[in-house]
PDB file of N, CA and C in Angstrom:
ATOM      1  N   UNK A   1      14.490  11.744  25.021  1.00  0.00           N
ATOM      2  CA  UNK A   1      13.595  11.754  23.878  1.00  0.00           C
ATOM      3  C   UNK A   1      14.254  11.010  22.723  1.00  0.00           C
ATOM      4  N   UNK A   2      13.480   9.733  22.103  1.00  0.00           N
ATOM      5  CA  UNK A   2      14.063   9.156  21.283  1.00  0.00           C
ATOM      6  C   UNK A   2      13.262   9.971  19.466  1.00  0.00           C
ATOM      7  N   UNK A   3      14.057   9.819  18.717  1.00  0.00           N
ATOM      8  CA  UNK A   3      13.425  10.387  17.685  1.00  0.00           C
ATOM      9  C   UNK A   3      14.449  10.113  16.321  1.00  0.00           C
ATOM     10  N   UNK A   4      13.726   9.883  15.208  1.00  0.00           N
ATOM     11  CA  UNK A   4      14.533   8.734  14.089  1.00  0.00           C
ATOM     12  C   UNK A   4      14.128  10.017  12.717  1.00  0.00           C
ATOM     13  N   UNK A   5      14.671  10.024  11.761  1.00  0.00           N
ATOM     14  CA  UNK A   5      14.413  10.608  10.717  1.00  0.00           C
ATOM     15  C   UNK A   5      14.199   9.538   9.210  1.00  0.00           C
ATOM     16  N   UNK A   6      13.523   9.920   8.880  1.00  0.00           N
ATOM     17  CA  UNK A   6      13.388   8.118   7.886  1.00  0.00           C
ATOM     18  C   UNK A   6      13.157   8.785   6.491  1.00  0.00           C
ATOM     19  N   UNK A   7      13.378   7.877   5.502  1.00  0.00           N
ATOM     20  CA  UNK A   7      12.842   8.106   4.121  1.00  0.00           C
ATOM     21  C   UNK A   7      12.024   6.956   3.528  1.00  0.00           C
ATOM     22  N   UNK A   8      10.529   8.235   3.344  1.00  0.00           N
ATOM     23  CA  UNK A   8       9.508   7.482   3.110  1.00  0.00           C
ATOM     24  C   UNK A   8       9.015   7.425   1.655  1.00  0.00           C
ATOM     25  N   UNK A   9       8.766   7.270   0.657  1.00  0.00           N
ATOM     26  CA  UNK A   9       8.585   7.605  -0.759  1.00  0.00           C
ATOM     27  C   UNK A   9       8.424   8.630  -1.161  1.00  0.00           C
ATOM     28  N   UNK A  10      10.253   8.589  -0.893  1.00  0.00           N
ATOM     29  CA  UNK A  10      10.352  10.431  -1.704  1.00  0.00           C
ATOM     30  C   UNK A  10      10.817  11.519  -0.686  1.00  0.00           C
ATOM     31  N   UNK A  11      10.128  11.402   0.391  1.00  0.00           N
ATOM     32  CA  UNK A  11      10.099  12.270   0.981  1.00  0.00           C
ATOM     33  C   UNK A  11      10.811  11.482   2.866  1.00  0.00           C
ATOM     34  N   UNK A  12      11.335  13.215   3.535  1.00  0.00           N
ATOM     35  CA  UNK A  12      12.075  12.769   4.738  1.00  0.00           C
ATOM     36  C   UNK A  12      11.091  13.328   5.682  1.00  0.00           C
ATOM     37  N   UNK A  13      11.395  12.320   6.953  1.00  0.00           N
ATOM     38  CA  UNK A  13       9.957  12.359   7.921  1.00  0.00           C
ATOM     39  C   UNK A  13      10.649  12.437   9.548  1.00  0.00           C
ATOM     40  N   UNK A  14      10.362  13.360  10.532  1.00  0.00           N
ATOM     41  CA  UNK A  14      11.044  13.585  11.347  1.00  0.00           C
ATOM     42  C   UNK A  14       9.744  12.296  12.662  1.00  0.00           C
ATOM     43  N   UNK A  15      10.160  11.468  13.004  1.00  0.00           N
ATOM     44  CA  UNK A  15       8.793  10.513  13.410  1.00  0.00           C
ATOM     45  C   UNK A  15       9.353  10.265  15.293  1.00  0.00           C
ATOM     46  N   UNK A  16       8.880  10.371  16.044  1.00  0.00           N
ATOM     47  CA  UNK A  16       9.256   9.515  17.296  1.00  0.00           C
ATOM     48  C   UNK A  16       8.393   8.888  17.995  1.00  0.00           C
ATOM     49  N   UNK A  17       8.409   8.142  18.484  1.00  0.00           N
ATOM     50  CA  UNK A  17       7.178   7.450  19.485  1.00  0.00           C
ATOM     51  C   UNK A  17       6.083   7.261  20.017  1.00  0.00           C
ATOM     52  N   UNK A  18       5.086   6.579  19.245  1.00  0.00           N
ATOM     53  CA  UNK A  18       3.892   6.736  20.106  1.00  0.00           C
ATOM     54  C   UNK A  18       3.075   7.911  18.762  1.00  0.00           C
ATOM     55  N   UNK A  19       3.474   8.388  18.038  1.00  0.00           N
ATOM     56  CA  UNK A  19       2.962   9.611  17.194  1.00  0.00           C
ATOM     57  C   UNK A  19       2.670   9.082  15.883  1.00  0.00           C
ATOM     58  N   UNK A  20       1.621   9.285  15.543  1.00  0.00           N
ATOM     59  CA  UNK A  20       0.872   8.985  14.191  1.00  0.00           C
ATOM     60  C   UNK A  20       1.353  10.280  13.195  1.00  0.00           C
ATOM     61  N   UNK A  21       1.551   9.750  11.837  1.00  0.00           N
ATOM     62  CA  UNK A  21       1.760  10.248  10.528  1.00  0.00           C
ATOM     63  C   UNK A  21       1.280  10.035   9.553  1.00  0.00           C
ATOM     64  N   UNK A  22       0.817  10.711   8.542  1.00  0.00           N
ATOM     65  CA  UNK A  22       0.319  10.591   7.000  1.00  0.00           C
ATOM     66  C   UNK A  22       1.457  10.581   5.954  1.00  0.00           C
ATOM     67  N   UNK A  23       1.296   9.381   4.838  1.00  0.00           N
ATOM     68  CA  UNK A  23       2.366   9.395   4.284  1.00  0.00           C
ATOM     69  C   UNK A  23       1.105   9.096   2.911  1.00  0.00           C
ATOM     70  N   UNK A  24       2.182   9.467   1.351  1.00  0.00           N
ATOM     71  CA  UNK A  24       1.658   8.488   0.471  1.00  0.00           C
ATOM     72  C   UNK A  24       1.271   7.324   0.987  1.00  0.00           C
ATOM     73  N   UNK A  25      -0.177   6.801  -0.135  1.00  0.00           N
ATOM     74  CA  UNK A  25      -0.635   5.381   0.197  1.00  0.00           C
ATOM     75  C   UNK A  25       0.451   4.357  -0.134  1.00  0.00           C
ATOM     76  N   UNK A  26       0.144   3.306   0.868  1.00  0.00           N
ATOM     77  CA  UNK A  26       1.362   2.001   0.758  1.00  0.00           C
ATOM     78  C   UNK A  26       0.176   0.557   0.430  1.00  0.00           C
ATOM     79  N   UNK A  27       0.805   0.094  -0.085  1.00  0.00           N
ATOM     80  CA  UNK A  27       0.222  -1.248  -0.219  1.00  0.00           C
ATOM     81  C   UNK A  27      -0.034  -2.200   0.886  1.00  0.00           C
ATOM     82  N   UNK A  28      -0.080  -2.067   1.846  1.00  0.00           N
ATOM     83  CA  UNK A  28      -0.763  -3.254   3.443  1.00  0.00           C
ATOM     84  C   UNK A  28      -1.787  -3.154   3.997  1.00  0.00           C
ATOM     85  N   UNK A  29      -2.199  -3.866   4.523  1.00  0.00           N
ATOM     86  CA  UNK A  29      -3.548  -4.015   4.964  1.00  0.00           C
ATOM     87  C   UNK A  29      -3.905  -3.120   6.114  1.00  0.00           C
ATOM     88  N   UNK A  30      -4.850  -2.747   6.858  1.00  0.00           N
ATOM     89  CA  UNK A  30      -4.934  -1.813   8.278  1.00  0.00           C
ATOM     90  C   UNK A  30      -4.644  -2.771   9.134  1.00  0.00           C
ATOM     91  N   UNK A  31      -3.764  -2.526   9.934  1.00  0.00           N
ATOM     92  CA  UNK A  31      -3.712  -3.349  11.534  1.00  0.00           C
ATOM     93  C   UNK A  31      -2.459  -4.021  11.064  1.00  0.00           C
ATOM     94  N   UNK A  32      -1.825  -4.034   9.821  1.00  0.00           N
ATOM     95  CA  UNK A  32      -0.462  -5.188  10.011  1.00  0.00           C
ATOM     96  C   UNK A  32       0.984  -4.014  10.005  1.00  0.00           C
ATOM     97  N   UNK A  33       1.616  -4.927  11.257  1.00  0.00           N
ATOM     98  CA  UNK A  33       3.363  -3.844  11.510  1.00  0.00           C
ATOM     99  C   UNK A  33       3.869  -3.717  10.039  1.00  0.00           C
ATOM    100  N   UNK A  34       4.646  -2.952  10.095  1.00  0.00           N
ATOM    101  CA  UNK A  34       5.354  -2.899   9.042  1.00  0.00           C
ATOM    102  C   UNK A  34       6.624  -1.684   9.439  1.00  0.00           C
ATOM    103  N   UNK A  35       8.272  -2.639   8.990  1.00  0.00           N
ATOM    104  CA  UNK A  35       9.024  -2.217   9.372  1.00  0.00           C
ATOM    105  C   UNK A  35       9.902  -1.214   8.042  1.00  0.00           C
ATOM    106  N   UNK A  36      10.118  -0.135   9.082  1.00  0.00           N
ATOM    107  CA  UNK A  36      10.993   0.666   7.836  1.00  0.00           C
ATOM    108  C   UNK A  36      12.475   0.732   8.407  1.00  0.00           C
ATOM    109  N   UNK A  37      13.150   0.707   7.102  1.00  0.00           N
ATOM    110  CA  UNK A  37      14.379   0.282   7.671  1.00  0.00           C
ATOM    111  C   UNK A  37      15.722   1.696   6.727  1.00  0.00           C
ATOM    112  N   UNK A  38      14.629   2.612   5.943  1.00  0.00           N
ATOM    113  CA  UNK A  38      15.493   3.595   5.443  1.00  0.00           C
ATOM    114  C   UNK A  38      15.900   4.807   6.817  1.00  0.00           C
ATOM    115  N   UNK A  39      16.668   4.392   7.566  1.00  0.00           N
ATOM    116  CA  UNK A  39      16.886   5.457   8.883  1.00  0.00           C
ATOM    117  C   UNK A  39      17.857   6.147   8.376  1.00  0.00           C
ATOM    118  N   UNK A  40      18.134   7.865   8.348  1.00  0.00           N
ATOM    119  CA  UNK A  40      18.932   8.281   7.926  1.00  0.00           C
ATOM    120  C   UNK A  40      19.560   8.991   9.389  1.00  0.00           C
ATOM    121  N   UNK A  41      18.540   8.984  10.702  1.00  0.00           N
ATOM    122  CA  UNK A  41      19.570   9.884  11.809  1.00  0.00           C
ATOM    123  C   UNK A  41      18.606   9.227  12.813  1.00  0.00           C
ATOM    124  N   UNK A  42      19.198   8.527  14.020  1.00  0.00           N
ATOM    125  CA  UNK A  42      18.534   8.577  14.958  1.00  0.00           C
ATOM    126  C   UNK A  42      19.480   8.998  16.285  1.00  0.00           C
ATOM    127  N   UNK A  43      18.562   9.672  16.872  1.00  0.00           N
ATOM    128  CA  UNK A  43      18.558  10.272  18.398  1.00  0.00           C
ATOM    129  C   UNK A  43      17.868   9.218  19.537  1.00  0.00           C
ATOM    130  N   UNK A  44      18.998   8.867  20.623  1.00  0.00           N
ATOM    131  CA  UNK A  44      18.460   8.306  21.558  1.00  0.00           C
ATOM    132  C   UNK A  44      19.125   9.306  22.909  1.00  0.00           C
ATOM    133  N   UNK A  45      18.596   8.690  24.107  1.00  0.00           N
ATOM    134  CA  UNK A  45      18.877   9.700  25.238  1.00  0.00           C
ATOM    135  C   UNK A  45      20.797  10.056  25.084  1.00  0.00           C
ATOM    136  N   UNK A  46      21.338   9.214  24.972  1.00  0.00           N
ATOM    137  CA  UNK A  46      23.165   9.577  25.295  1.00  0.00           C
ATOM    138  C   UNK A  46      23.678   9.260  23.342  1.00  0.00           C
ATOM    139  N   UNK A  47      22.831   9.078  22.740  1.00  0.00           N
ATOM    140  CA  UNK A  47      23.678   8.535  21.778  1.00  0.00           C
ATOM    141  C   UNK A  47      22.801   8.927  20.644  1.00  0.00           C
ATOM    142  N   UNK A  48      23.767   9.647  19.358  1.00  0.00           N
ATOM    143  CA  UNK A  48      23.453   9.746  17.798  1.00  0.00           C
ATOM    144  C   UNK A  48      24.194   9.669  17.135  1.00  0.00           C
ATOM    145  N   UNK A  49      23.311   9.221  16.128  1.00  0.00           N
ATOM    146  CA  UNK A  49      23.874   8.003  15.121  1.00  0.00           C
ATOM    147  C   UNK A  49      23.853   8.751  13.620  1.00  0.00           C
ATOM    148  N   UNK A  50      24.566   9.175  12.952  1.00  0.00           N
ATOM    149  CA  UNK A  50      24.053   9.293  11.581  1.00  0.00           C
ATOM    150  C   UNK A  50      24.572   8.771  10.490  1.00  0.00           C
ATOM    151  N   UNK A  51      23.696   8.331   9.370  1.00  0.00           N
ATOM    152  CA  UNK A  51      23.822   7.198   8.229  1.00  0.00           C
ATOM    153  C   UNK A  51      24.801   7.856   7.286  1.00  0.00           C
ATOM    154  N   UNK A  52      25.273   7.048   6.216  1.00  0.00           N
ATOM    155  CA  UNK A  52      26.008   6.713   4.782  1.00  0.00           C
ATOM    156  C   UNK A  52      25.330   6.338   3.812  1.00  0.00           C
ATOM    157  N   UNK A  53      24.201   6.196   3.340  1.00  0.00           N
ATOM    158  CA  UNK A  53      23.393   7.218   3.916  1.00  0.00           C
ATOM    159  C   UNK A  53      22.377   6.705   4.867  1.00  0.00           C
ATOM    160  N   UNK A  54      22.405   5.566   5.319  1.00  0.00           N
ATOM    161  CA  UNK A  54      21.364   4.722   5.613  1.00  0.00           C
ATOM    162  C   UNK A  54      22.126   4.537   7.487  1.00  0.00           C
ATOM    163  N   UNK A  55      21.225   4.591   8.439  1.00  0.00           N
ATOM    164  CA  UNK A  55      22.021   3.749   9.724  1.00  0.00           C
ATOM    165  C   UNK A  55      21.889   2.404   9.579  1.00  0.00           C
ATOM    166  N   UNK A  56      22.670   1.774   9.442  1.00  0.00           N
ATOM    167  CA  UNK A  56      22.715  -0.014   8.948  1.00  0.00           C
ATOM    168  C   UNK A  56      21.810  -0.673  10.277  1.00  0.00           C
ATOM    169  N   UNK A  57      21.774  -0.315  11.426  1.00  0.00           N
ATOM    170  CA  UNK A  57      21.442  -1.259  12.116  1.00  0.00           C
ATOM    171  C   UNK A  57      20.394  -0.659  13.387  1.00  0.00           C
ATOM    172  N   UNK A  58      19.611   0.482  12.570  1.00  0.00           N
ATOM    173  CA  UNK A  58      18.688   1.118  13.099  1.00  0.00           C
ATOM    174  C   UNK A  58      17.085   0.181  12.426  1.00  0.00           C
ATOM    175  N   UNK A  59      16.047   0.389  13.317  1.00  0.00           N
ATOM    176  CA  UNK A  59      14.463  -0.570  12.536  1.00  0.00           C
ATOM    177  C   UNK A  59      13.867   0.702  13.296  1.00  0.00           C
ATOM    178  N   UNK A  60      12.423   1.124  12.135  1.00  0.00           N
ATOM    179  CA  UNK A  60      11.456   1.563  13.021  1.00  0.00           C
ATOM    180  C   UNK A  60      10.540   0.797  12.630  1.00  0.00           C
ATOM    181  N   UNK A  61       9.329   0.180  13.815  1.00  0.00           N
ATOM    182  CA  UNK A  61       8.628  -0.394  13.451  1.00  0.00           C
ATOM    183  C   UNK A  61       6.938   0.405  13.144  1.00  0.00           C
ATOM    184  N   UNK A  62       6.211   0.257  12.805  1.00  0.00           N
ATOM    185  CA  UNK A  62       4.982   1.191  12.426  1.00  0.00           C
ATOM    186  C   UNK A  62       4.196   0.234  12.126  1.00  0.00           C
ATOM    187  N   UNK A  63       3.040   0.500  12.530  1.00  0.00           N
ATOM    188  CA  UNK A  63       1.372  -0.158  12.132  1.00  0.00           C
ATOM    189  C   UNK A  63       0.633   0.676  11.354  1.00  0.00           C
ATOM    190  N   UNK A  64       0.083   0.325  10.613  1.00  0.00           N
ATOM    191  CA  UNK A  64      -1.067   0.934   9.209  1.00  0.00           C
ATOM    192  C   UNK A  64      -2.104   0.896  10.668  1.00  0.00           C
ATOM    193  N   UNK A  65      -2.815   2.231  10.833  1.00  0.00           N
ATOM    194  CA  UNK A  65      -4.074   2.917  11.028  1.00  0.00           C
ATOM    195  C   UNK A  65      -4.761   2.470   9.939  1.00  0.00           C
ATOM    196  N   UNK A  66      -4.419   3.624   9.105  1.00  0.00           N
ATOM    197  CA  UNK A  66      -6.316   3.448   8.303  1.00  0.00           C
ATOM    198  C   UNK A  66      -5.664   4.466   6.616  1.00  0.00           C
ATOM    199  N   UNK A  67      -6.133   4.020   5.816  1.00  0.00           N
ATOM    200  CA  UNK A  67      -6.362   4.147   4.487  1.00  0.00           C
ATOM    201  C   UNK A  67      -7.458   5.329   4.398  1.00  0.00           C
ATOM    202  N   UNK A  68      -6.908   6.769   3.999  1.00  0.00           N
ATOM    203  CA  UNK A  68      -7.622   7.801   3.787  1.00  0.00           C
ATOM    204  C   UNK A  68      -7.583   8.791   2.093  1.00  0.00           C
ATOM    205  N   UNK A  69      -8.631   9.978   2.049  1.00  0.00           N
ATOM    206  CA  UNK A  69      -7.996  10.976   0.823  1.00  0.00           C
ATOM    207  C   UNK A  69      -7.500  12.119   1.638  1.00  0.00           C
ATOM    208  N   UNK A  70      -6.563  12.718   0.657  1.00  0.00           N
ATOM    209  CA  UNK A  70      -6.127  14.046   1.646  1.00  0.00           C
ATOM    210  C   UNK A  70      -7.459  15.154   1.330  1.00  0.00           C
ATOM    211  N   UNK A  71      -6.851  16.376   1.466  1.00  0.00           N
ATOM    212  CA  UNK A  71      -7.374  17.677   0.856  1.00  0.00           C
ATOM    213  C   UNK A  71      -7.158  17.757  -0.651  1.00  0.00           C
ATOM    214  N   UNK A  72      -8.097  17.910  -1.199  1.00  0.00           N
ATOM    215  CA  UNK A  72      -9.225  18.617  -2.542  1.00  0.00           C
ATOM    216  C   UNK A  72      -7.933  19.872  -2.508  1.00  0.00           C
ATOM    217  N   UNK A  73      -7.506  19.450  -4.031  1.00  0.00           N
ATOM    218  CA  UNK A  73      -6.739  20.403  -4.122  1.00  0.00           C
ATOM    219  C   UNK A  73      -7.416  20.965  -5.947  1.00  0.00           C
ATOM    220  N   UNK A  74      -7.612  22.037  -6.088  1.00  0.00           N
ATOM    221  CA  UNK A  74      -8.399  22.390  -7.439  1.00  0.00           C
ATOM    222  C   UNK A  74      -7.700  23.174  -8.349  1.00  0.00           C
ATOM    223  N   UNK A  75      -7.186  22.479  -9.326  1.00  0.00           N
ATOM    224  CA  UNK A  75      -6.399  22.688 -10.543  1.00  0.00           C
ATOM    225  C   UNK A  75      -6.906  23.516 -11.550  1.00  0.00           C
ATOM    226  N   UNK A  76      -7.184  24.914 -11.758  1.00  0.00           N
ATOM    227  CA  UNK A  76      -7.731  25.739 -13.214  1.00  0.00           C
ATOM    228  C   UNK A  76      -7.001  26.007 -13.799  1.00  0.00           C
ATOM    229  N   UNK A  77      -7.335  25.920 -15.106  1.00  0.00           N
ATOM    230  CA  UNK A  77      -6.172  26.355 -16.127  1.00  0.00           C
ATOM    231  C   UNK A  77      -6.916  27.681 -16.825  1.00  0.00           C
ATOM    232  N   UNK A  78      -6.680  28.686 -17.686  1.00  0.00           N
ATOM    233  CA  UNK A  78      -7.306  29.241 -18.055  1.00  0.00           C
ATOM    234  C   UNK A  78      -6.632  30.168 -19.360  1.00  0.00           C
ATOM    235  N   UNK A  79      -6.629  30.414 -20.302  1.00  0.00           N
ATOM    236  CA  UNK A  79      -6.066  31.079 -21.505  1.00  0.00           C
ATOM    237  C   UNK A  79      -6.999  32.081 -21.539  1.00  0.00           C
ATOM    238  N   UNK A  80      -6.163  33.472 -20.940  1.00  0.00           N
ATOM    239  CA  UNK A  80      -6.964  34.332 -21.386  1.00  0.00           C
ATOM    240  C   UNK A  80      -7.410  34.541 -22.815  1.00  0.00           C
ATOM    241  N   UNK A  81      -8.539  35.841 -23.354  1.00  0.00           N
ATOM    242  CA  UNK A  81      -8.815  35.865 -24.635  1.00  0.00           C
ATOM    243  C   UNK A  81      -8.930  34.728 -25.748  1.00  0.00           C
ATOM    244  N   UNK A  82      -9.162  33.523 -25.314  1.00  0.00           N
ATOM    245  CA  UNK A  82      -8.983  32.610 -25.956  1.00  0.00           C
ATOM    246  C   UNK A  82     -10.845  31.652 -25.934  1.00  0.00           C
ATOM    247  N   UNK A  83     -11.243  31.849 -24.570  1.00  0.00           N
ATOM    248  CA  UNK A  83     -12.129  31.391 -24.201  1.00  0.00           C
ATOM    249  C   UNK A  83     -12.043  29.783 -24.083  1.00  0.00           C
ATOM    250  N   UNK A  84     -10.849  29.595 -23.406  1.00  0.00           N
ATOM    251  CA  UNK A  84     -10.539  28.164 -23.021  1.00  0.00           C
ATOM    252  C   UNK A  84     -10.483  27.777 -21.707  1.00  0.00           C
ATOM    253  N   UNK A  85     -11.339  27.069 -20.623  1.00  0.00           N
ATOM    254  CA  UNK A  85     -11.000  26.933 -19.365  1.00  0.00           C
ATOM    255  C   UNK A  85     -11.644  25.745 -19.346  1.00  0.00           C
ATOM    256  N   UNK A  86     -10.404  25.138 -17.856  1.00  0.00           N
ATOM    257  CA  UNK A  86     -10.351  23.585 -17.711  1.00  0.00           C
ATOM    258  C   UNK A  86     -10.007  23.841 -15.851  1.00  0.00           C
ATOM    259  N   UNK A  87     -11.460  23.151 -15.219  1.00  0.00           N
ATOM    260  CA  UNK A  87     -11.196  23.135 -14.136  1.00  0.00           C
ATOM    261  C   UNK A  87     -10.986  21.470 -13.627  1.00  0.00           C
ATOM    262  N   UNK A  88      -9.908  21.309 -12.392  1.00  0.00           N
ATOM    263  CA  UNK A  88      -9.613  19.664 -12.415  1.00  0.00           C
ATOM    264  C   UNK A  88      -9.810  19.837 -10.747  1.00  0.00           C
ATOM    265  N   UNK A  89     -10.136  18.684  -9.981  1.00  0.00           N
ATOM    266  CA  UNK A  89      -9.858  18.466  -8.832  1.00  0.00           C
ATOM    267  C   UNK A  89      -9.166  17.037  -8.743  1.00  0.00           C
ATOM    268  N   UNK A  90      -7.795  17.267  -7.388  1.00  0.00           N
ATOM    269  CA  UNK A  90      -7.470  16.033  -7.269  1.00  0.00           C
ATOM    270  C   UNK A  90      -7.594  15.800  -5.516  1.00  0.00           C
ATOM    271  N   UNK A  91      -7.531  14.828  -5.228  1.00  0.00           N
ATOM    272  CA  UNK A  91      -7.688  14.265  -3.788  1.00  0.00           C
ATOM    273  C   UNK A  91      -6.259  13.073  -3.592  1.00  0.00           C
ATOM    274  N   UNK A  92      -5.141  13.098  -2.830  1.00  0.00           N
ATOM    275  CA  UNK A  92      -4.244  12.523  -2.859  1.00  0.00           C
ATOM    276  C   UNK A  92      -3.980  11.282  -1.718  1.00  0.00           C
ATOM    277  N   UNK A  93      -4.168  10.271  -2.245  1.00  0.00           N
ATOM    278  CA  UNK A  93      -4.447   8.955  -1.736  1.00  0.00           C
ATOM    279  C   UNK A  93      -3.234   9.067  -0.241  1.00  0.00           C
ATOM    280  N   UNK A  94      -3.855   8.743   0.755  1.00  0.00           N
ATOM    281  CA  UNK A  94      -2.794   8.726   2.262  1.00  0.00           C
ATOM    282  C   UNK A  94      -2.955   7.668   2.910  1.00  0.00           C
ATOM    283  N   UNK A  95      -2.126   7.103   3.051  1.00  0.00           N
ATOM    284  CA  UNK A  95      -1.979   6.271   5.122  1.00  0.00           C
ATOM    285  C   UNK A  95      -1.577   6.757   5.857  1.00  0.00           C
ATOM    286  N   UNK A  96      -2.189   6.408   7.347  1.00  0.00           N
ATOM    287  CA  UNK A  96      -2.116   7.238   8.385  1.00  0.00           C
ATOM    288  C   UNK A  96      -0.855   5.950   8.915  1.00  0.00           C
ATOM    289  N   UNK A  97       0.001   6.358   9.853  1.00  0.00           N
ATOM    290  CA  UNK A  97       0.745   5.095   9.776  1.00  0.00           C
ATOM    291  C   UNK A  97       0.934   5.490  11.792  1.00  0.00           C
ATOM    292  N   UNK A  98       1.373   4.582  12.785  1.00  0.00           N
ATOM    293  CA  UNK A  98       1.562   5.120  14.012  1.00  0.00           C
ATOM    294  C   UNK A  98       3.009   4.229  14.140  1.00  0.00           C
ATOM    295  N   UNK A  99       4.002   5.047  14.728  1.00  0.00           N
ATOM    296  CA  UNK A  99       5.094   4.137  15.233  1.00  0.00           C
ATOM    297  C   UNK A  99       5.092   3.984  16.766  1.00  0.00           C
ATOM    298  N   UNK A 100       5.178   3.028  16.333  1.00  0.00           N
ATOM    299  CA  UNK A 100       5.455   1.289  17.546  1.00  0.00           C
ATOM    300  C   UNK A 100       6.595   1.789  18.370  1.00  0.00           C
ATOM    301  N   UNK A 101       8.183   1.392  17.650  1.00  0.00           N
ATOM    302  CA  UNK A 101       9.374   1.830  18.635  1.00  0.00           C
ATOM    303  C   UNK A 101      10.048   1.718  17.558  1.00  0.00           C
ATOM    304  N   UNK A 102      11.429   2.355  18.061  1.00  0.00           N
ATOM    305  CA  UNK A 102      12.152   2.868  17.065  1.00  0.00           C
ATOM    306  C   UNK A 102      13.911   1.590  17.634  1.00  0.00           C
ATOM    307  N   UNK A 103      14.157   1.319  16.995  1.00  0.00           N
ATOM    308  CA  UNK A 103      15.132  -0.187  17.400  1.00  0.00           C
ATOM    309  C   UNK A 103      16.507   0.561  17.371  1.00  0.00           C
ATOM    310  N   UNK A 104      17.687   1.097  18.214  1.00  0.00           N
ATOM    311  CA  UNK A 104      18.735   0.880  17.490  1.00  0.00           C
ATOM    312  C   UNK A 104      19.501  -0.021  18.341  1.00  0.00           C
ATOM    313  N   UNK A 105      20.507  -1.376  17.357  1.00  0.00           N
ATOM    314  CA  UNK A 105      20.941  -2.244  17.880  1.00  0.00           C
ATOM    315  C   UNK A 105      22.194  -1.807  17.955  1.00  0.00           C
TER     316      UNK A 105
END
């Protein structure tokens, strides 16, 4: 079982093969590769590797799926005795992203 740990904006993502993920929205088009190259641990069948913080000579490669919103998340504020209330909804912009293969040279 091959399997890579990456850092994606902000946040760390446990990703391996063949398996689709939601991340913050990225700027690329649907259908074009796009390589990430922040690897902080990868696992292959006899061999692991872990970064400084980065593995220098690890690639995962990934294709943009599709441009989505997440879940409606609903923000109230409310001051009691005051008679002040403020209701907000937000929806948090996602790409669905699928990895390709995971490279270590």
């Amino acid at each position: 079982m091959t399997y890579a740990v990456l850092e994606l904006s902000g946040r760390q993502f446990w990703v391996e093969e063949g398996r689709h993920y939601e991340i913050n929205r990225i700027p690329n088009n649907v259908g074009k590769e796009i390589i990430l190259n922040r690897v902080l641990l990868v696992k292959n069948e006899n061999e692991l590797r872990i970064g400084k913080p980065y593995v220098e000579t690890a690639k995962v490669t990934a294709k943009v799926m599709k441009h989505l919103l997440g879940k409606k998340t609903v923000v109230y504020k409310m001051r009691p005795k005051k008679k002040t209330r403020k209701k907000q909804g937000h929806r948090q912009k996602i790409t669905r992203i699928s990895i390709e293969n995971i490279n270590l040279i």
